[in-house]
N, C-alpha and C. Protein backbone atom coordinates (compact mmCIF):
# COMPACT_ATOMS: atom_id res chain seq x y z
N UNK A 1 0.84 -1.18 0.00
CA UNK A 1 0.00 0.00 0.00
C UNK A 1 0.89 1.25 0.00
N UNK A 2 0.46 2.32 -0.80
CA UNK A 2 1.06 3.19 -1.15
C UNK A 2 1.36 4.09 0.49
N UNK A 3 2.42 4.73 0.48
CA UNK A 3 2.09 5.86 1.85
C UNK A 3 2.39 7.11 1.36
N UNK A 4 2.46 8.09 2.36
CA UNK A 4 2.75 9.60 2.14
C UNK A 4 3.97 9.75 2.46
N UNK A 5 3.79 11.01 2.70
CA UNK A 5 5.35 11.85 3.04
C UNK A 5 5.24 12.39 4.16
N UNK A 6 5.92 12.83 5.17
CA UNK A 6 6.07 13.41 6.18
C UNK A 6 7.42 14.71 6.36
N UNK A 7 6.52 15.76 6.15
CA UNK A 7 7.71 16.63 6.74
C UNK A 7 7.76 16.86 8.34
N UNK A 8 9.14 16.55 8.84
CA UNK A 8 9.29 16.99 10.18
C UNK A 8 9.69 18.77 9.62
N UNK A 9 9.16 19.46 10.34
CA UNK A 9 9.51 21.41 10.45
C UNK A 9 10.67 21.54 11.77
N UNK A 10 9.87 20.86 12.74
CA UNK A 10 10.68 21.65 14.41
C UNK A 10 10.57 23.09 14.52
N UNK A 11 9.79 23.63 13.95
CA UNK A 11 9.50 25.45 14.46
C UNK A 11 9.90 26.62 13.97
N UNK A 12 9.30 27.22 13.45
CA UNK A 12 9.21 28.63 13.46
C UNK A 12 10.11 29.13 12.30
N UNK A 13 8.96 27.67 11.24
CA UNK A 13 9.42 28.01 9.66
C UNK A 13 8.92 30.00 9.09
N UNK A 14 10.04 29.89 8.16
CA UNK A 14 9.24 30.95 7.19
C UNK A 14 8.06 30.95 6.94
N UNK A 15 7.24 31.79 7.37
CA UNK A 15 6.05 31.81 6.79
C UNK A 15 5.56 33.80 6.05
N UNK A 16 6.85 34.31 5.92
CA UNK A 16 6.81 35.53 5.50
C UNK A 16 8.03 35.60 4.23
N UNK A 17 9.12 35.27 4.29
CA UNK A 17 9.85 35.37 2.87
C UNK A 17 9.85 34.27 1.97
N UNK A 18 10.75 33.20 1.89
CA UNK A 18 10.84 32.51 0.95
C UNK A 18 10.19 31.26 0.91
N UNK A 19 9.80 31.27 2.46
CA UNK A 19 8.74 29.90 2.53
C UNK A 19 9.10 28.56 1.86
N UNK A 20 10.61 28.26 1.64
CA UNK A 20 10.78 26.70 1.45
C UNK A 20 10.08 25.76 1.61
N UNK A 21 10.26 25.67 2.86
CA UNK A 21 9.45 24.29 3.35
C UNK A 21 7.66 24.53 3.13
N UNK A 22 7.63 25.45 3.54
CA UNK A 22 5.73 25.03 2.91
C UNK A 22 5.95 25.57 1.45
N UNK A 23 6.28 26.21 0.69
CA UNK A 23 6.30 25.55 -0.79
C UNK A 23 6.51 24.29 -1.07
N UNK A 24 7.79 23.62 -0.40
CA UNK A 24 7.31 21.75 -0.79
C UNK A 24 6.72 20.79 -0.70
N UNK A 25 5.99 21.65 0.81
CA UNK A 25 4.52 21.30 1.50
C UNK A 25 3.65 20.90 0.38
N UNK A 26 3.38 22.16 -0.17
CA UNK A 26 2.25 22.53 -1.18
C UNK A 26 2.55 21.78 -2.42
N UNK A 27 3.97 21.93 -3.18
CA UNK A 27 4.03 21.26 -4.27
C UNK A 27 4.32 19.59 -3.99
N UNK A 28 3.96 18.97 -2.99
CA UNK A 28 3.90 17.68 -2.63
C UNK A 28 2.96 17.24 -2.44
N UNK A 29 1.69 17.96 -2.00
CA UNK A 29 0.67 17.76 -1.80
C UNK A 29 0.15 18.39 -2.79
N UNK A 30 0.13 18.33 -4.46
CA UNK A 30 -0.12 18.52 -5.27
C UNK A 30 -0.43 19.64 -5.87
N UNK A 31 0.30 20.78 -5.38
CA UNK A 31 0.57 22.32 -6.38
C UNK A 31 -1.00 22.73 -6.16
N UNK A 32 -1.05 23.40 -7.19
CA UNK A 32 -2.52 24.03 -7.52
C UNK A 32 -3.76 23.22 -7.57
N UNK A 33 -3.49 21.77 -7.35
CA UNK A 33 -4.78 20.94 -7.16
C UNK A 33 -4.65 20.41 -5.82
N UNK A 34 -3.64 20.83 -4.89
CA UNK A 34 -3.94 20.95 -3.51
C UNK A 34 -5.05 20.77 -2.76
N UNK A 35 -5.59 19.98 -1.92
CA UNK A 35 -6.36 20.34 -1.02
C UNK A 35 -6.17 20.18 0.36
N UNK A 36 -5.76 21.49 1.57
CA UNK A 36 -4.86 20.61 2.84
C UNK A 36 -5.49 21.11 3.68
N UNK A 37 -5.69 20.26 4.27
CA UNK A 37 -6.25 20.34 5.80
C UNK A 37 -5.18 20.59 7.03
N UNK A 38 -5.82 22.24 7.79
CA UNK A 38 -4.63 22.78 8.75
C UNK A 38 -5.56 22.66 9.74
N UNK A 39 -4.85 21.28 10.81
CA UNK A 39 -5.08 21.67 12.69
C UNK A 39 -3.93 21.94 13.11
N UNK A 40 -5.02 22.68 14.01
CA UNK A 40 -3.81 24.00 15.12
C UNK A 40 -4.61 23.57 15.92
N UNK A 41 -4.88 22.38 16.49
CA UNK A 41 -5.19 22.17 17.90
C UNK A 41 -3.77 22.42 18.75
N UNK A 42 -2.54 22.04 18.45
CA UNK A 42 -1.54 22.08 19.19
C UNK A 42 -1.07 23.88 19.97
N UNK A 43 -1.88 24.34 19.02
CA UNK A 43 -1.30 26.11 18.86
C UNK A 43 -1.83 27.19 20.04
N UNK A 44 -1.72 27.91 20.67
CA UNK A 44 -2.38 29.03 21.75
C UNK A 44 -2.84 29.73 20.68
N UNK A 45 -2.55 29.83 19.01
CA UNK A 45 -3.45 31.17 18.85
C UNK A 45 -4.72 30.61 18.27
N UNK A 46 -4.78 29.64 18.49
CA UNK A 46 -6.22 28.39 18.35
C UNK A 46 -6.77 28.83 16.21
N UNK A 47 -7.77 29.38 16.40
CA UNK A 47 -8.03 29.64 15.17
C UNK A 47 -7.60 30.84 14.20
N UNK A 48 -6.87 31.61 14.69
CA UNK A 48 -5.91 32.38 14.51
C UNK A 48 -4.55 31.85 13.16
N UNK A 49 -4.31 30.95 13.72
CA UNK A 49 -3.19 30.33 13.42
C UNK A 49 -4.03 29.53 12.03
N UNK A 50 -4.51 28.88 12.03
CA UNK A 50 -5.40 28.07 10.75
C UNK A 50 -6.01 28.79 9.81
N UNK A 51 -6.45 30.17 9.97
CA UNK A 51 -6.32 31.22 9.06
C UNK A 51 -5.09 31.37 8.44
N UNK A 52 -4.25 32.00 9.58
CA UNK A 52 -2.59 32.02 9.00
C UNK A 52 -2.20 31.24 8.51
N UNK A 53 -2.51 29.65 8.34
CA UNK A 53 -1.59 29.26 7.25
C UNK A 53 -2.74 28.53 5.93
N UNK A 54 -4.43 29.22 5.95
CA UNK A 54 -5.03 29.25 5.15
C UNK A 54 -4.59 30.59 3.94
N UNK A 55 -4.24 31.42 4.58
CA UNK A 55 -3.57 32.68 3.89
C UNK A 55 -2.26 32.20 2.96
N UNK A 56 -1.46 31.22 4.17
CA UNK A 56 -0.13 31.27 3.55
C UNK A 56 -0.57 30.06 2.11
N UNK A 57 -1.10 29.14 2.13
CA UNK A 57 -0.96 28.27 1.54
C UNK A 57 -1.96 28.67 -0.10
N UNK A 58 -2.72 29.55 0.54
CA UNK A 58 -3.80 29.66 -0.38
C UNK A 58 -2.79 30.77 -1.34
N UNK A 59 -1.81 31.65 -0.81
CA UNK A 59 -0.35 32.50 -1.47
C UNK A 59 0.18 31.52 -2.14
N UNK A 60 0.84 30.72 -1.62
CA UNK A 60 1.88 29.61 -2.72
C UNK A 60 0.82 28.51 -3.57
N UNK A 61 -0.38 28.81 -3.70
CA UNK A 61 -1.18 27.86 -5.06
C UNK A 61 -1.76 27.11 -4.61
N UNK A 62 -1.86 26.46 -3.54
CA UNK A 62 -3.11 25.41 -2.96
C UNK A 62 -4.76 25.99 -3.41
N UNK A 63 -5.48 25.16 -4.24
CA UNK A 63 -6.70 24.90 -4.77
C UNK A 63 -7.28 25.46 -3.32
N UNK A 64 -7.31 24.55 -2.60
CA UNK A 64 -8.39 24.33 -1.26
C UNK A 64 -7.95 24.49 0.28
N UNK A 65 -8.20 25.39 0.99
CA UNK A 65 -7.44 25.15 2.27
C UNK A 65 -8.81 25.23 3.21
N UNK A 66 -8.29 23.84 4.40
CA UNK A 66 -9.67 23.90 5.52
C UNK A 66 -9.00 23.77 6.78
N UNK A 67 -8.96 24.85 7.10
CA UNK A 67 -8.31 24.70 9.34
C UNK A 67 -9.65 24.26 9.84
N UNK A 68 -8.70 23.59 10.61
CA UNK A 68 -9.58 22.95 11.69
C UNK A 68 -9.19 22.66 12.82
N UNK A 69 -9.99 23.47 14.17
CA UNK A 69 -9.26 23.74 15.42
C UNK A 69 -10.17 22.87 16.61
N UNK A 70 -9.81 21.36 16.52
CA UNK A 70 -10.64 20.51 17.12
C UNK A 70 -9.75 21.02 18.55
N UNK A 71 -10.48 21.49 19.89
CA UNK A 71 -9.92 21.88 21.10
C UNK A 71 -10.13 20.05 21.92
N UNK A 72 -11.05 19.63 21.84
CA UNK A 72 -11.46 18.27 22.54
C UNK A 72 -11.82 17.07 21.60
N UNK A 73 -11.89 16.19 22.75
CA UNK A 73 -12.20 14.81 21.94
C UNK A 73 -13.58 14.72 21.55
N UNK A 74 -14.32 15.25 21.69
CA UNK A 74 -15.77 14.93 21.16
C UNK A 74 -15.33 15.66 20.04
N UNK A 75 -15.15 16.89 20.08
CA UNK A 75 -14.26 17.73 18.35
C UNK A 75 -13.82 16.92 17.80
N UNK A 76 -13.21 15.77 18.00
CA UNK A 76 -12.22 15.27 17.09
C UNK A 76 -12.74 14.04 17.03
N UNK A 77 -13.70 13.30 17.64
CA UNK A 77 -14.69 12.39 16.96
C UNK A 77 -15.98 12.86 16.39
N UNK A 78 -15.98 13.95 15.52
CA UNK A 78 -16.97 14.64 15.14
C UNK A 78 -17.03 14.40 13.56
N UNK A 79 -17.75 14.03 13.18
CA UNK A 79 -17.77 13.52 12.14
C UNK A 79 -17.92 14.77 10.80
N UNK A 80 -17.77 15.92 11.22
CA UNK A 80 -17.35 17.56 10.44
C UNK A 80 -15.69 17.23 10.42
N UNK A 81 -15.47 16.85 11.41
CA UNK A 81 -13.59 17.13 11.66
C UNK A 81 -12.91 15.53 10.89
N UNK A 82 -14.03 14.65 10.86
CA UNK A 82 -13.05 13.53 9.64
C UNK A 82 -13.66 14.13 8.22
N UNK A 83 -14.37 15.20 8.21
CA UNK A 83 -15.18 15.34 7.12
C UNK A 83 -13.57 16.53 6.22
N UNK A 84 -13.12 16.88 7.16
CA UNK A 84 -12.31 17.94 6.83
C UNK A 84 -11.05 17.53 5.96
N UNK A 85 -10.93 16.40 6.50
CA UNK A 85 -9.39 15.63 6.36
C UNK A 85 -9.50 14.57 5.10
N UNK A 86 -10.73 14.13 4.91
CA UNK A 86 -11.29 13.15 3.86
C UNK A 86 -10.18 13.13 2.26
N UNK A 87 -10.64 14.38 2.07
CA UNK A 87 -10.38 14.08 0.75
C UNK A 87 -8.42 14.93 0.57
N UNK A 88 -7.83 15.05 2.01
CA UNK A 88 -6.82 16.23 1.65
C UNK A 88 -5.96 15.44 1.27
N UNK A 89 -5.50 16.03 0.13
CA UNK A 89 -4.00 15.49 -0.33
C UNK A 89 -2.36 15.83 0.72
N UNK A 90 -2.87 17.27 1.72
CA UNK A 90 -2.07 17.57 2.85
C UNK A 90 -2.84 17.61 4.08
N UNK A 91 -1.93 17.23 5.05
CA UNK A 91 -2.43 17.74 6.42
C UNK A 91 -1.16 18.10 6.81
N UNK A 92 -1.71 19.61 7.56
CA UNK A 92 -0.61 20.16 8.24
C UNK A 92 -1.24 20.60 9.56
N UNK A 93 0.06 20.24 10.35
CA UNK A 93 -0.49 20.10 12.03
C UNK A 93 0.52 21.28 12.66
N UNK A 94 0.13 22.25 13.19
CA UNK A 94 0.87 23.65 13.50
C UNK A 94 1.24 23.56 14.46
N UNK A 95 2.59 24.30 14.65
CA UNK A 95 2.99 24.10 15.95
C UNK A 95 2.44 24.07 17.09
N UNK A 96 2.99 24.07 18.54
CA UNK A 96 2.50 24.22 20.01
C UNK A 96 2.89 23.70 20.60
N UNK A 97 1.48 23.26 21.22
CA UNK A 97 1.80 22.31 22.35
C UNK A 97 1.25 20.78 21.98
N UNK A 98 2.27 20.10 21.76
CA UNK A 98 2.40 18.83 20.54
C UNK A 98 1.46 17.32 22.00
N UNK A 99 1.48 17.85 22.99
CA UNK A 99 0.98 17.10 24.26
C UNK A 99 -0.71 17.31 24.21
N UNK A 100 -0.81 18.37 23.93
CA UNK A 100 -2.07 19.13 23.43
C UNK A 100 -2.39 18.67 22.52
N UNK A 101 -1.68 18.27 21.18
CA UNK A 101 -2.39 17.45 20.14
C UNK A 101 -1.94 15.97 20.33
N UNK A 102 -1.55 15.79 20.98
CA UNK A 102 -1.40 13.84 20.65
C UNK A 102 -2.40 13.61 21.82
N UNK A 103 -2.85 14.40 23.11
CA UNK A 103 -4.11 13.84 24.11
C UNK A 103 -5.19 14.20 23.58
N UNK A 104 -5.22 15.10 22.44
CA UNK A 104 -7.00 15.76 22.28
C UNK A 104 -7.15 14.66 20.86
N UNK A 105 -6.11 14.50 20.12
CA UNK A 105 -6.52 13.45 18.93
C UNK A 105 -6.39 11.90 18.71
N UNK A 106 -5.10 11.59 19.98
CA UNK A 106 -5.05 10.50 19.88
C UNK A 106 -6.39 9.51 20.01
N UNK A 107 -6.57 8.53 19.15
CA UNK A 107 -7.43 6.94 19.60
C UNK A 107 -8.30 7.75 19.02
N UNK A 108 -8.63 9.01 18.47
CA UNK A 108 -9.45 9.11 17.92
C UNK A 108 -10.12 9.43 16.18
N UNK A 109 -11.59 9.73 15.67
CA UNK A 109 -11.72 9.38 14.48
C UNK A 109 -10.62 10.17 13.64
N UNK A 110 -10.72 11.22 13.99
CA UNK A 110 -10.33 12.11 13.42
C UNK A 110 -8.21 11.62 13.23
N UNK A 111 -7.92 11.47 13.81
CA UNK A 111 -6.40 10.85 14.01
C UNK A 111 -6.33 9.45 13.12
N UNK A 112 -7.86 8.54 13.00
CA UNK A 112 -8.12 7.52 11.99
C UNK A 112 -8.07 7.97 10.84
N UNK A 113 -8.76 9.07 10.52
CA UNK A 113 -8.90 9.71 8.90
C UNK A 113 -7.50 10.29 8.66
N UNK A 114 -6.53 10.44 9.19
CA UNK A 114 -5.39 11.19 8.87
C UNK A 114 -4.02 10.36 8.64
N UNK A 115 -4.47 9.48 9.79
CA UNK A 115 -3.32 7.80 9.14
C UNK A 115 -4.10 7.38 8.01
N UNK A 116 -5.28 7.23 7.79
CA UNK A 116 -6.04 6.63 6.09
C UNK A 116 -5.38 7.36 5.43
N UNK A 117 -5.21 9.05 5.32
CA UNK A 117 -5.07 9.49 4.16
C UNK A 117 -3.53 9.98 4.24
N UNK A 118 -2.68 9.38 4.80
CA UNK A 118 -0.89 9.17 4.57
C UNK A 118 -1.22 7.51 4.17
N UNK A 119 -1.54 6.61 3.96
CA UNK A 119 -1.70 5.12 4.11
C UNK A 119 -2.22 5.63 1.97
N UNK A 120 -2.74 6.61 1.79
CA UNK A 120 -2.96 6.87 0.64
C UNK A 120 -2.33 8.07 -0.49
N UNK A 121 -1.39 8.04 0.35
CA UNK A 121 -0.60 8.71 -0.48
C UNK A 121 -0.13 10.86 0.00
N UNK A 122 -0.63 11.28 1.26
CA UNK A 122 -1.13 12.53 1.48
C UNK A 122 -0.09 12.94 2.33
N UNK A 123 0.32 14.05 2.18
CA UNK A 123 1.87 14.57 2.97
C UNK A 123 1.39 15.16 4.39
């Protein structure tokens, strides 16, 4: 079975000049037919931040961008929040507090739809 790609970042990429790494983001997760799904559950600026990199991504050519700021586990077994992740060719998970996203998503649907869609090919 086919898998994805994984970029490790570690923090406090460009997201104002040359933007490397999320340009390869984007052109990996398929350029202008892009579609990526951004949680910032991990993040303090909660939905703030999923704008910000709906801005950035929707700048370097991504087709489709959907943040999604699941705070709890009923959020993230919500069947809107696997609805989000379904069809993305990216998911990008924003910095923070990384304890904050592996207890609010782990074991759950939403963390199921996101191993499916690296298991299918999605960065």
């Amino acid at each position: 079975m086919p898998e994805g790609t994984v970029i490790v970042i570690g923090g406090a990429e460009d997201k104002v000049r040359d933007r490397v790494i999320l340009s390869r983001f984007v052109a990996l997760a398929g350029g202008d037919e892009a579609t990526i799904a951004v949680i910032s559950t991990a993040s303090s600026l909660g939905l703030e931040a999923g704008e910000r990199y709906r801005q950035v991504f929707t700048e370097l050519g991504a087709r489709t961008v959907r943040p999604l700021h699941a705070v709890t586990r009923p959020q993230a077994n919500d069947e809107a929040a696997v609805r989000t992740v379904r069809d993305a060719t990216g998911i990008f998970m924003t910095g923070g507090n990384q304890l904050r996203l592996a207890s609010t998503l782990g074991g759950t649907r939403l963390a199921d739809a996101i191993l499916e869609r690296f298991r299918h090919g999605a960065v």
